[in-house]
C-alpha atoms as a PDB file:
ATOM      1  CA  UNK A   1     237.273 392.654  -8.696  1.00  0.00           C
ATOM      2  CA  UNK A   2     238.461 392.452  -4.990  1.00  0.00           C
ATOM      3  CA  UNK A   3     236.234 390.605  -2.537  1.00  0.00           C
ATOM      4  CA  UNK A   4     237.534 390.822   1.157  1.00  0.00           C
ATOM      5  CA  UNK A   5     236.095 388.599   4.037  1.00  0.00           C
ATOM      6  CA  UNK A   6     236.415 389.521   7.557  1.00  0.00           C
ATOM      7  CA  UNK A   7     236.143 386.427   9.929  1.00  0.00           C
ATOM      8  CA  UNK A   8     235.585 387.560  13.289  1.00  0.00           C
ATOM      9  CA  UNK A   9     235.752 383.983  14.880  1.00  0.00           C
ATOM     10  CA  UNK A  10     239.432 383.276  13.248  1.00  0.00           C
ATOM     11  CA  UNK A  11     241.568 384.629  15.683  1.00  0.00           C
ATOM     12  CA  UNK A  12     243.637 386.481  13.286  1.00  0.00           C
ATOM     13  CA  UNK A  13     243.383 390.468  13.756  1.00  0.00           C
ATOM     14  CA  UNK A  14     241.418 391.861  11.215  1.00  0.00           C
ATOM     15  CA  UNK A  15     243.987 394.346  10.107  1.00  0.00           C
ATOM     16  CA  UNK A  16     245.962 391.180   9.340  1.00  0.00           C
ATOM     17  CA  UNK A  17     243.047 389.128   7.158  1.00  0.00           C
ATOM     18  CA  UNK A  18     243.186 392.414   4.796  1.00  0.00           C
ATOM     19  CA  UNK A  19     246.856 392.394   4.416  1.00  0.00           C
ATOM     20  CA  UNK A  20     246.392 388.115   3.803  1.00  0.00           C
ATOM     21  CA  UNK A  21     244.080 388.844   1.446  1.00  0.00           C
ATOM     22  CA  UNK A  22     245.183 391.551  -0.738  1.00  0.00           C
ATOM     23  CA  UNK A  23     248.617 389.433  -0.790  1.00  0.00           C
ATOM     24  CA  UNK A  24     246.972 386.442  -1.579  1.00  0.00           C
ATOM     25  CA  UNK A  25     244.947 388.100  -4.628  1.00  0.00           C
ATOM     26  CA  UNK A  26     248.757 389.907  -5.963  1.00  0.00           C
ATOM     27  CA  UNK A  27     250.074 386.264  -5.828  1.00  0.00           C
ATOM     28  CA  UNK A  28     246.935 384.994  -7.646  1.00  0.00           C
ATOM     29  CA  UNK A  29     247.039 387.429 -10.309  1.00  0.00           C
ATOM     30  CA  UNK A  30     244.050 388.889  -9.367  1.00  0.00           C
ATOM     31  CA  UNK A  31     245.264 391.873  -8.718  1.00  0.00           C
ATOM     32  CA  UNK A  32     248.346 393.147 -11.480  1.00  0.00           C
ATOM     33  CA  UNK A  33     250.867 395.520 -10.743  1.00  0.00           C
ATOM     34  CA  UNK A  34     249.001 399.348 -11.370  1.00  0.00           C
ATOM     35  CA  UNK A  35     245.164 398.098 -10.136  1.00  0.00           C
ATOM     36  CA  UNK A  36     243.818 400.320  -7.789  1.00  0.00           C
ATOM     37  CA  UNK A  37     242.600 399.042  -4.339  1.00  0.00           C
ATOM     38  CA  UNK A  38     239.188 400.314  -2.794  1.00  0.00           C
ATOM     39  CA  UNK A  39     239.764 403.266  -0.743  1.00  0.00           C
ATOM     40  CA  UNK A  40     240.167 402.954   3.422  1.00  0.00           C
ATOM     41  CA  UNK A  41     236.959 404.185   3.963  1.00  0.00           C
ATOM     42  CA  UNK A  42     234.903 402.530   1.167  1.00  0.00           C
ATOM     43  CA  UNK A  43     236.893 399.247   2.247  1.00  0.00           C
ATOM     44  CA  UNK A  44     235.734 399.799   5.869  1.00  0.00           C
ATOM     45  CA  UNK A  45     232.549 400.688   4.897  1.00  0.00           C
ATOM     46  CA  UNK A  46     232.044 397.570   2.854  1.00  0.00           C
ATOM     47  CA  UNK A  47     233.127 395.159   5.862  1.00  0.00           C
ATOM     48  CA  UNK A  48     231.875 397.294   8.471  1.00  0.00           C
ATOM     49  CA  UNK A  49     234.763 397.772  10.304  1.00  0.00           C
ATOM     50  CA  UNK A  50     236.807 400.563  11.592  1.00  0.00           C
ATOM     51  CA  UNK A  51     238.424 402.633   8.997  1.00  0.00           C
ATOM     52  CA  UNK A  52     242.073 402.855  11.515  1.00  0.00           C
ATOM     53  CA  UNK A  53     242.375 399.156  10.714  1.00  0.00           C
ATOM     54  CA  UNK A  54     242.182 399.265   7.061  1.00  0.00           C
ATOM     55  CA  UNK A  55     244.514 402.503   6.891  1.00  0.00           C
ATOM     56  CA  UNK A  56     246.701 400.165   9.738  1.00  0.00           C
ATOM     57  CA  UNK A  57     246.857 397.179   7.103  1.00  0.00           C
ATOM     58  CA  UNK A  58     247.277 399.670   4.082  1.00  0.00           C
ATOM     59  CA  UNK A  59     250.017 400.846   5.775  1.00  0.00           C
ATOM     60  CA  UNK A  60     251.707 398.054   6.537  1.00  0.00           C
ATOM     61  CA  UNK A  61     251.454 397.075   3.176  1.00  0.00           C
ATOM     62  CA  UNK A  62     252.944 400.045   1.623  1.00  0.00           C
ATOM     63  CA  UNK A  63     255.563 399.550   4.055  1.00  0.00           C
ATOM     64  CA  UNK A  64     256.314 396.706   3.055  1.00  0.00           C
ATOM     65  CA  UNK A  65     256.297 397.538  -0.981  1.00  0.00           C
ATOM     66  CA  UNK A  66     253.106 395.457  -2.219  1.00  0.00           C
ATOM     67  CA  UNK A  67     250.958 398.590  -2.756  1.00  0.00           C
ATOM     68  CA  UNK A  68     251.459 402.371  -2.831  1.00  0.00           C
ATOM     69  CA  UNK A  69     249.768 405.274  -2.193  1.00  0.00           C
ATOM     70  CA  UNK A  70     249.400 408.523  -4.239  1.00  0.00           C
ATOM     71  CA  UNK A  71     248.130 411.369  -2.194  1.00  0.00           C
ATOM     72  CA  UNK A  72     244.806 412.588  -3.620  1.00  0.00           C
ATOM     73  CA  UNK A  73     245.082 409.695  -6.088  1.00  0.00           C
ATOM     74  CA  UNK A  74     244.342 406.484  -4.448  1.00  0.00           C
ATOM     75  CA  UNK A  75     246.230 403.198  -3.021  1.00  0.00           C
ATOM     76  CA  UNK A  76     247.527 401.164  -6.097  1.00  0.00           C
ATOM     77  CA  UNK A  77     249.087 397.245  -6.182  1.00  0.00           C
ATOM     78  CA  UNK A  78     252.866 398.009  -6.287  1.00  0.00           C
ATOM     79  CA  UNK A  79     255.323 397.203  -9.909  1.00  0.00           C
ATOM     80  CA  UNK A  80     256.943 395.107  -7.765  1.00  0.00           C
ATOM     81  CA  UNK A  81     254.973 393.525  -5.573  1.00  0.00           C
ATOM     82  CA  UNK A  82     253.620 390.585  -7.808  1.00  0.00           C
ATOM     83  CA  UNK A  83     257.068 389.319  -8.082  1.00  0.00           C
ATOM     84  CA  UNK A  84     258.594 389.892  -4.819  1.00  0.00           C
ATOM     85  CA  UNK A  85     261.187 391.606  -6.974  1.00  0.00           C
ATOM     86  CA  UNK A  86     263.818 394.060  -4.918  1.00  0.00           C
ATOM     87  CA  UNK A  87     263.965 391.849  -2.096  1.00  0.00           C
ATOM     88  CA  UNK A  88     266.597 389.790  -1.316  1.00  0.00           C
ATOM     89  CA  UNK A  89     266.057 385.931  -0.529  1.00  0.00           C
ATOM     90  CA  UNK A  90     267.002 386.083   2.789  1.00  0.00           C
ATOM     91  CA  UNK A  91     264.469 389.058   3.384  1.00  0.00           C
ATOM     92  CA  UNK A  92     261.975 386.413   1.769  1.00  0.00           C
ATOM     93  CA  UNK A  93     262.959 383.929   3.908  1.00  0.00           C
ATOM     94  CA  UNK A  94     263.042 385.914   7.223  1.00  0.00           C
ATOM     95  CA  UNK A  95     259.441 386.837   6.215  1.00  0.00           C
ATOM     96  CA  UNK A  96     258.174 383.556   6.365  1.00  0.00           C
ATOM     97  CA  UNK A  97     259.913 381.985   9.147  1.00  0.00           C
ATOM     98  CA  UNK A  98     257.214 383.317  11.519  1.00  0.00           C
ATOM     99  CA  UNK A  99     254.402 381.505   9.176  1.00  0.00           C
ATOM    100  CA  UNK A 100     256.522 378.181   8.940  1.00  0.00           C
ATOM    101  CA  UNK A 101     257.453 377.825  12.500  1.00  0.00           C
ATOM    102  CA  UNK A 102     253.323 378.491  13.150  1.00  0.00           C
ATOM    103  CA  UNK A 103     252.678 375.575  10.634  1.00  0.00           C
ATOM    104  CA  UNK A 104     255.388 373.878  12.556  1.00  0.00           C
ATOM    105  CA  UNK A 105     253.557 374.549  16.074  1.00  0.00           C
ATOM    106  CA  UNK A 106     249.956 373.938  14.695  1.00  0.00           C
ATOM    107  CA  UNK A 107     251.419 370.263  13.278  1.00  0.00           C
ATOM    108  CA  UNK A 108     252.729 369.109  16.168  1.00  0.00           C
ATOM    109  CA  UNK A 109     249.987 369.840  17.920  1.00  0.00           C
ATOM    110  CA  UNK A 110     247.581 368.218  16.104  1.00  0.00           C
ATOM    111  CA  UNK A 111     250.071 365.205  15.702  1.00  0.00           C
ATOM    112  CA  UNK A 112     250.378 365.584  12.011  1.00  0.00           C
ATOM    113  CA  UNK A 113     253.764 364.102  10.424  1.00  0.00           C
ATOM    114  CA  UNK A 114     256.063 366.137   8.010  1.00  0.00           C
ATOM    115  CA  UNK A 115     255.338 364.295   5.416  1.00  0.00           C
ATOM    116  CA  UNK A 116     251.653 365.455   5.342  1.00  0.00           C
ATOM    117  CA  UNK A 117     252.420 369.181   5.907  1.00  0.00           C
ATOM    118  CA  UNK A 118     254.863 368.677   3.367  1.00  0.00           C
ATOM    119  CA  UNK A 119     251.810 367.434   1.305  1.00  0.00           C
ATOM    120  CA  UNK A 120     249.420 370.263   2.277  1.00  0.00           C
ATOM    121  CA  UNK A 121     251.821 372.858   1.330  1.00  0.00           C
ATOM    122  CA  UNK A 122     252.186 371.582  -2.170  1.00  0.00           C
ATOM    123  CA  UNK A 123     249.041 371.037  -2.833  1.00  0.00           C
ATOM    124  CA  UNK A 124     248.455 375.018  -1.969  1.00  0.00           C
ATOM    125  CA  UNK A 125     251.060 375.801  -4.012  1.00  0.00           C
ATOM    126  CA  UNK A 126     249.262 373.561  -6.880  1.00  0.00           C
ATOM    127  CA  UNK A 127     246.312 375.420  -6.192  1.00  0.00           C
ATOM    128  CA  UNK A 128     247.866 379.167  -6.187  1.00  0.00           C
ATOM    129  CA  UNK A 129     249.697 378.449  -9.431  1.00  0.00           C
ATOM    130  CA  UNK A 130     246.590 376.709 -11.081  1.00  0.00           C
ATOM    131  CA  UNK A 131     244.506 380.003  -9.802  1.00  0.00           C
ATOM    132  CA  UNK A 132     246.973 382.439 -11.375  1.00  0.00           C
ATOM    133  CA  UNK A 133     247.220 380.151 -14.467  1.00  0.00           C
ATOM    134  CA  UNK A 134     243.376 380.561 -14.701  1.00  0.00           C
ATOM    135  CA  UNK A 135     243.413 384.357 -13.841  1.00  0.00           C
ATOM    136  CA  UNK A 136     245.498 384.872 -17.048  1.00  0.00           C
ATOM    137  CA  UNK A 137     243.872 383.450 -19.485  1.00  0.00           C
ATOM    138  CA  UNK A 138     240.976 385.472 -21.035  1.00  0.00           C
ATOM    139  CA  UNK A 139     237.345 384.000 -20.089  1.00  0.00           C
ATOM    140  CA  UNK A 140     234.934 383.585 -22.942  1.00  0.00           C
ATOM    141  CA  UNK A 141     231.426 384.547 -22.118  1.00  0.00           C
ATOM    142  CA  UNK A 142     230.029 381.063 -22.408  1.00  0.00           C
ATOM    143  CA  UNK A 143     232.756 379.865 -19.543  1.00  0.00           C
ATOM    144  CA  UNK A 144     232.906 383.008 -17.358  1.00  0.00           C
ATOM    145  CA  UNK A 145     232.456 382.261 -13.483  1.00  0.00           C
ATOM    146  CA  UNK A 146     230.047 384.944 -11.898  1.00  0.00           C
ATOM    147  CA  UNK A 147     229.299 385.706  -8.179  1.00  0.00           C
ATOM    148  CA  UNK A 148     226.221 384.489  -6.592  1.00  0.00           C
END
């Protein structure tokens, strides 16, 4: 099941924390290829927020190929979007240049060396592909995780 967090105090646009999200839970495995998304306004109404900046981040989304949207039928994860598949690597890349030249910014800043971003961004690739590794393998009832 989908559970989206709005963090007011971030900084980061809310419309932008949705798309974050529902791209971090496709990479996670999550959310498969064919699961259908809440709708805009159940979504909005859930977070209580306005229901223009979840159609804004579903949009942008379906713009960019990790969902789609069938009219009168509901916003669904994308067959391709999982994989990344139909782009090319330099369209991957260009993507995210923005996000590593942030990281980039944000390290200097705070005087950290390469070598520990370097770190940090393999341990959250550890992480992701331990998440999706757990995701995937069927939970037994004596093991399954609930929410509190």
């Amino acid at each position: 099941m989908l559970s989206l967090h709005i963090s007011a105090s971030s900084g980061v646009p809310v419309y932008l924390q949705l798309e974050q999200q529902i791209k971090h839970s496709i990479s996670s495995g999550l959310l498969q290829p064919g699961d259908q998304l809440p709708s805009t306004r159940r979504t909005a109404a859930e977070l209580r927020i306005n229901p223009n900046t979840v159609a804004r981040a579903f949009q942008n989304l379906e713009r960019d190929g990790v969902i789609r949207t069938v009219p009168g039928g509901g916003t669904f994860v994308g067959e391709a979007a999982a994989a990344g598949q139909g782009l090319l690597k330099s369209e991957k890349l260009r993507r995210l240049r923005p996000l590593a030249n942030q990281l980039a910014v944000e390290a200097a800043q705070l005087r950290v060396v390469r070598e520990d971003v370097a770190r940090l961004l393999n341990e959250a690739f550890d992480a992701l592909h331990s998440s999706t590794d757990r995701s995937r393998k069927p939970k037994s009832s004596a093991t399954a995780e609930t929410d509190s």
